[in-house]
C-alpha atoms as a PDB file:
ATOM      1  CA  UNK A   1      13.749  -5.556  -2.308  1.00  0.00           C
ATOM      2  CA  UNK A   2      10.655  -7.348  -3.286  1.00  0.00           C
ATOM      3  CA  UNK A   3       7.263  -6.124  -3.777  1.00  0.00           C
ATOM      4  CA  UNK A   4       3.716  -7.613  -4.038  1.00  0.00           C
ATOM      5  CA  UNK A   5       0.710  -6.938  -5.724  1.00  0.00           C
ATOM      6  CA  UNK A   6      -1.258  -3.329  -4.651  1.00  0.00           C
ATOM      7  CA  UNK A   7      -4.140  -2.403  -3.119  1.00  0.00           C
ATOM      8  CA  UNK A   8      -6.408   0.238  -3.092  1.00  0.00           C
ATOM      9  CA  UNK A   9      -8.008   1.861  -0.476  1.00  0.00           C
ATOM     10  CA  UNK A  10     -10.895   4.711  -0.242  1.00  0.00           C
ATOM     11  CA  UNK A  11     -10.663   7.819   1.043  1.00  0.00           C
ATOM     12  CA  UNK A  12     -14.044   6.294   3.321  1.00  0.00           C
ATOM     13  CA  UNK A  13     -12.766   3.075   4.979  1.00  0.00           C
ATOM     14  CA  UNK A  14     -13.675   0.234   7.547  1.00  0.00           C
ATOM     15  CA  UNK A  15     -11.257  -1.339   9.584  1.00  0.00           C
ATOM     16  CA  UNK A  16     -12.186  -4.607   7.983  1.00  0.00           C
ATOM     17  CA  UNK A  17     -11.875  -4.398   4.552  1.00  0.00           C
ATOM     18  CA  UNK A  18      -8.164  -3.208   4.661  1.00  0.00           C
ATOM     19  CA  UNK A  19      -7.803  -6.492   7.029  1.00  0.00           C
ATOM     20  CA  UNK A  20      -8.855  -8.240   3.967  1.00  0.00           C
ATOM     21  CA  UNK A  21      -6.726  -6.276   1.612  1.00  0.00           C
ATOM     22  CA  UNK A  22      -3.722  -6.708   4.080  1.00  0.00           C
ATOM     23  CA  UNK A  23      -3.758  -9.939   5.428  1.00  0.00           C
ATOM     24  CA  UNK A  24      -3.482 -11.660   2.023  1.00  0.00           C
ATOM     25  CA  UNK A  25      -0.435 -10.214   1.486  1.00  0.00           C
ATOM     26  CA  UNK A  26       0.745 -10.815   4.943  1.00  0.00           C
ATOM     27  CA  UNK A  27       0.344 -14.407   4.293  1.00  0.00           C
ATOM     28  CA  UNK A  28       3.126 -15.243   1.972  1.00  0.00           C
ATOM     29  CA  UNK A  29       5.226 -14.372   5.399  1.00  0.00           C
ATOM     30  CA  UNK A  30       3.309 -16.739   7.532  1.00  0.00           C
ATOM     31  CA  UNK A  31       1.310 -13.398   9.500  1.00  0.00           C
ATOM     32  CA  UNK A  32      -1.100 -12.446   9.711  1.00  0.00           C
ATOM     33  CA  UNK A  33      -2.776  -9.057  11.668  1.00  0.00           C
ATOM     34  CA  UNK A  34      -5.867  -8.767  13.585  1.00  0.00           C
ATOM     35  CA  UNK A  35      -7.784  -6.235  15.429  1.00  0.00           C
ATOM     36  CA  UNK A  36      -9.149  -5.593  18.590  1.00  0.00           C
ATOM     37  CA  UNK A  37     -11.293  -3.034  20.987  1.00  0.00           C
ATOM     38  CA  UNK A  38     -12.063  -0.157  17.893  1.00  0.00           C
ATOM     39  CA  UNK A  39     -13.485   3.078  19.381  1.00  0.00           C
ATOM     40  CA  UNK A  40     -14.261   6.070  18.049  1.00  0.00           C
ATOM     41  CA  UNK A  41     -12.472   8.961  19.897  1.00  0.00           C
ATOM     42  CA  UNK A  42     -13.960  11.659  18.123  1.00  0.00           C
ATOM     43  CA  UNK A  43     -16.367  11.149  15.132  1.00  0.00           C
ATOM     44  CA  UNK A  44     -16.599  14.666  14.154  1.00  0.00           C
ATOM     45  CA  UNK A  45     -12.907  14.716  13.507  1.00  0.00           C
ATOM     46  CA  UNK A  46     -12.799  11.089  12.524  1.00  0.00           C
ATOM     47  CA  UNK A  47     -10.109   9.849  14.937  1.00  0.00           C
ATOM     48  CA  UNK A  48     -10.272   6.448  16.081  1.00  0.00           C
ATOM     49  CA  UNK A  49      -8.117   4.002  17.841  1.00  0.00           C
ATOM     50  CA  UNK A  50      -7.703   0.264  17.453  1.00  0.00           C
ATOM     51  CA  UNK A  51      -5.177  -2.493  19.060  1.00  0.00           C
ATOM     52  CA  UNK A  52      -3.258  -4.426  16.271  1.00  0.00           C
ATOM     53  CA  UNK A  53      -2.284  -7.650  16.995  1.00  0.00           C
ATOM     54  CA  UNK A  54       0.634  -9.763  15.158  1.00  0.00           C
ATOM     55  CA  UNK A  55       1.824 -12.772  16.579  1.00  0.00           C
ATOM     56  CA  UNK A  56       2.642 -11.800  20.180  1.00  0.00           C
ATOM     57  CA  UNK A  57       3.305  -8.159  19.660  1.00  0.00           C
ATOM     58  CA  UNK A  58       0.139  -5.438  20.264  1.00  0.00           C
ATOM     59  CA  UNK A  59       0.480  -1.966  19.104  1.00  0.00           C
ATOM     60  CA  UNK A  60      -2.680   0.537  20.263  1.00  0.00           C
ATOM     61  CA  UNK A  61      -2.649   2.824  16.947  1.00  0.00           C
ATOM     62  CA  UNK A  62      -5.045   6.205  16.476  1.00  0.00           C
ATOM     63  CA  UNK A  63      -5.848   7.019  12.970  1.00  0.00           C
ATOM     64  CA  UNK A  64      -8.014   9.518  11.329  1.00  0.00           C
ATOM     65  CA  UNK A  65      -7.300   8.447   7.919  1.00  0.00           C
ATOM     66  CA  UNK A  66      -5.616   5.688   5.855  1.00  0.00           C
ATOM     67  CA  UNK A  67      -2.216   6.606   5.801  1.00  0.00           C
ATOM     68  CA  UNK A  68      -1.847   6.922   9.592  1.00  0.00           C
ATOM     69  CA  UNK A  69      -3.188   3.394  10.101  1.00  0.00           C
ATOM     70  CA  UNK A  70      -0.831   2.173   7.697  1.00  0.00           C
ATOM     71  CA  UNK A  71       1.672   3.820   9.283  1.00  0.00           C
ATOM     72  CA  UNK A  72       0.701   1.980  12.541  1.00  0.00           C
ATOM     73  CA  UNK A  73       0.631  -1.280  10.856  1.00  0.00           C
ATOM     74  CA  UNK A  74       4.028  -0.623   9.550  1.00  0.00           C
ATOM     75  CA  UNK A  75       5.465   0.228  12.669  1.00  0.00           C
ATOM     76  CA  UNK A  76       4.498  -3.468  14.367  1.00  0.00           C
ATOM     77  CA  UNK A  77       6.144  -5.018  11.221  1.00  0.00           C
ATOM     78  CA  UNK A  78       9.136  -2.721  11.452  1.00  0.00           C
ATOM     79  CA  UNK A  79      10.943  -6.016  13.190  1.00  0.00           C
ATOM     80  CA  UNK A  80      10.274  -8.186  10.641  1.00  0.00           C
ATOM     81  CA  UNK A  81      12.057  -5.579   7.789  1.00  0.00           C
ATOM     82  CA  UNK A  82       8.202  -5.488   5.724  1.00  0.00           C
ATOM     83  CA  UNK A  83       6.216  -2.393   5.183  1.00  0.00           C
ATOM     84  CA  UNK A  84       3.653  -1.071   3.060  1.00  0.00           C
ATOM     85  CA  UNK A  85       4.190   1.600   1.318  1.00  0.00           C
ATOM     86  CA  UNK A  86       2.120   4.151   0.078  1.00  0.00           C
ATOM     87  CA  UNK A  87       1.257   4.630  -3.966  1.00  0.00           C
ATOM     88  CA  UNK A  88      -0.431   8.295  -4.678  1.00  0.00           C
ATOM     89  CA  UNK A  89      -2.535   7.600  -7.501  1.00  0.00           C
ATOM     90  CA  UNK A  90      -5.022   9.911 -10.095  1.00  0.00           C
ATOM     91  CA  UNK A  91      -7.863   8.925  -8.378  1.00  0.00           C
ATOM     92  CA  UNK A  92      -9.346  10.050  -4.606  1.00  0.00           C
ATOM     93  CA  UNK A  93      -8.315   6.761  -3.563  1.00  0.00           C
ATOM     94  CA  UNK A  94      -4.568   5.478  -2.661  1.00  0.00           C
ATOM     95  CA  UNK A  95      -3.142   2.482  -3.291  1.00  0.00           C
ATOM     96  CA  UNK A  96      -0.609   0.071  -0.720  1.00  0.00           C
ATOM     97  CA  UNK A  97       1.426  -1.973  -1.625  1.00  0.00           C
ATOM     98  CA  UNK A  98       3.864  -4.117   0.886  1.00  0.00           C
ATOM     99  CA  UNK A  99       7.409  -4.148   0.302  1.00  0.00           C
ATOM    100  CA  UNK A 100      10.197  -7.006   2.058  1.00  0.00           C
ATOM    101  CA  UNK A 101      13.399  -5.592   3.145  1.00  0.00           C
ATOM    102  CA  UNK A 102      12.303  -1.725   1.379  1.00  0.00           C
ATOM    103  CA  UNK A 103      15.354   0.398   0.435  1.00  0.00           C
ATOM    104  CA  UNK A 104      14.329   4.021   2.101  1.00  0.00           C
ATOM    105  CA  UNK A 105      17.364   5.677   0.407  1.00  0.00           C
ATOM    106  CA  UNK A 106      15.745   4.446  -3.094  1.00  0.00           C
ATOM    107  CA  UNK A 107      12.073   4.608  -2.667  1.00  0.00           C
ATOM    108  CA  UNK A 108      12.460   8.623  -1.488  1.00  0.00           C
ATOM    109  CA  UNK A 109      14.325   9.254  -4.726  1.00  0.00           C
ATOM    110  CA  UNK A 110      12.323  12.300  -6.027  1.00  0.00           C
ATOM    111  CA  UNK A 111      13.010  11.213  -9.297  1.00  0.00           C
ATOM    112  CA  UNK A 112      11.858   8.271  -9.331  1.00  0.00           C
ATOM    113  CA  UNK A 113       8.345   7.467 -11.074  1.00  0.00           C
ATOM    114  CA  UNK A 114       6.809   4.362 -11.735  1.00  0.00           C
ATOM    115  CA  UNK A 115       3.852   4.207 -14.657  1.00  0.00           C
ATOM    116  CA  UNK A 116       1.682   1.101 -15.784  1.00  0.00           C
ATOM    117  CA  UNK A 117       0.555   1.860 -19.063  1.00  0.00           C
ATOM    118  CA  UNK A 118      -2.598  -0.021 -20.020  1.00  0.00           C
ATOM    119  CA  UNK A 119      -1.629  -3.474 -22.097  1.00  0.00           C
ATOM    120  CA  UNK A 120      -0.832  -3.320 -25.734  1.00  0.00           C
ATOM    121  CA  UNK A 121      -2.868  -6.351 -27.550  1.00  0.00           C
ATOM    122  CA  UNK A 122      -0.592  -9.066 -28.564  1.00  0.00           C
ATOM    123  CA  UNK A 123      -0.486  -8.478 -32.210  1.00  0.00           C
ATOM    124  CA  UNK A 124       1.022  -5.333 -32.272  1.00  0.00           C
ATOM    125  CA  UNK A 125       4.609  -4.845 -31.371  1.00  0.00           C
ATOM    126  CA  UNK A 126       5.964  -1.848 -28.860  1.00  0.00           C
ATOM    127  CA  UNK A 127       7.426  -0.121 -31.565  1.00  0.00           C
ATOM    128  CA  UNK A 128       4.601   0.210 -34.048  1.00  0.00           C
ATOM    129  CA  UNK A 129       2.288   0.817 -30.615  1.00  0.00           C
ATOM    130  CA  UNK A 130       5.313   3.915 -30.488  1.00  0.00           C
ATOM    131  CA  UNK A 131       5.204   5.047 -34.083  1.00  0.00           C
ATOM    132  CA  UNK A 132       1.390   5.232 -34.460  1.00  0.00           C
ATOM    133  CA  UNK A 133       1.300   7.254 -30.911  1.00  0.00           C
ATOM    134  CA  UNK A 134       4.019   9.668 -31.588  1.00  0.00           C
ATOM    135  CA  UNK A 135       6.399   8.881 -28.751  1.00  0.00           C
ATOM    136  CA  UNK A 136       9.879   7.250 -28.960  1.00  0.00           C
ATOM    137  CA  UNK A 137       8.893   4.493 -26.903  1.00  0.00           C
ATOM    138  CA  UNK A 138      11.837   5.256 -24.775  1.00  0.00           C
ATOM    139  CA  UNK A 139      12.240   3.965 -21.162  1.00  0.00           C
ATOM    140  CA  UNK A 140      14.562   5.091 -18.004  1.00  0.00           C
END
């Protein structure tokens, strides 16, 4: 399984900008997604609808909120074993990031967690960065 670089995206969106985020990423494969005939099918809820376009396959996909777009962008790449999967985060926002060839049976592992701690400076070594915090500095 290999995985790119994330991407946030605001509880708030446009279309757009996540074409930006996406697409970028999609490139490495040689795709690349576009969008087509946006309407709003109910503002008040939010629910829209959009056709996705990669390559020669189209996909009509309605979304009210990130995650179910996503989900429609993953299903049109389904065929081509890449997805992007979705990162809860500590902010209102949530991150993607897209995954080749994802192992479902090891990404729903409940016990797995995945944390970036911010970067140590150079000069000082994990373990002293572990002694002077109190923690053993131990990993999974």
């Amino acid at each position: 399984m290999r995985i790119g670089s994330a991407f946030r995206v605001p509880e708030t969106f446009e279309l757009d900008a996540i074409l930006k985020d996406v697409n970028p990423r999609l490139s490495s494969f040689k795709l690349a997604l576009a969008a087509k005939d946006l309407t709003w099918l109910d503002q008040e809820l939010n629910l829209r609808k959009v056709k996705l376009i990669l390559g020669d396959q189209e996909k009509v996909v309605r979304f009210k909120t990130r995650g179910t777009l996503l989900k429609g962008v993953n299903e049109i790449l389904a065929s081509r074993k890449l997805a992007f999967v979705e990162l809860e985060t500590w902010a209102d926002d949530f991150a993607f990031l897209l995954v080749r060839d994802p192992r479902w049976d090891k990404l729903k592992n409940p016990e797995l967690v995945v944390i970036k701690a911010t970067r140590q400076p150079r000069a000082v070594s994990a373990g002293s960065a572990a002694r002077r915090s109190g923690s053993t500095g131990a990993t999974a």
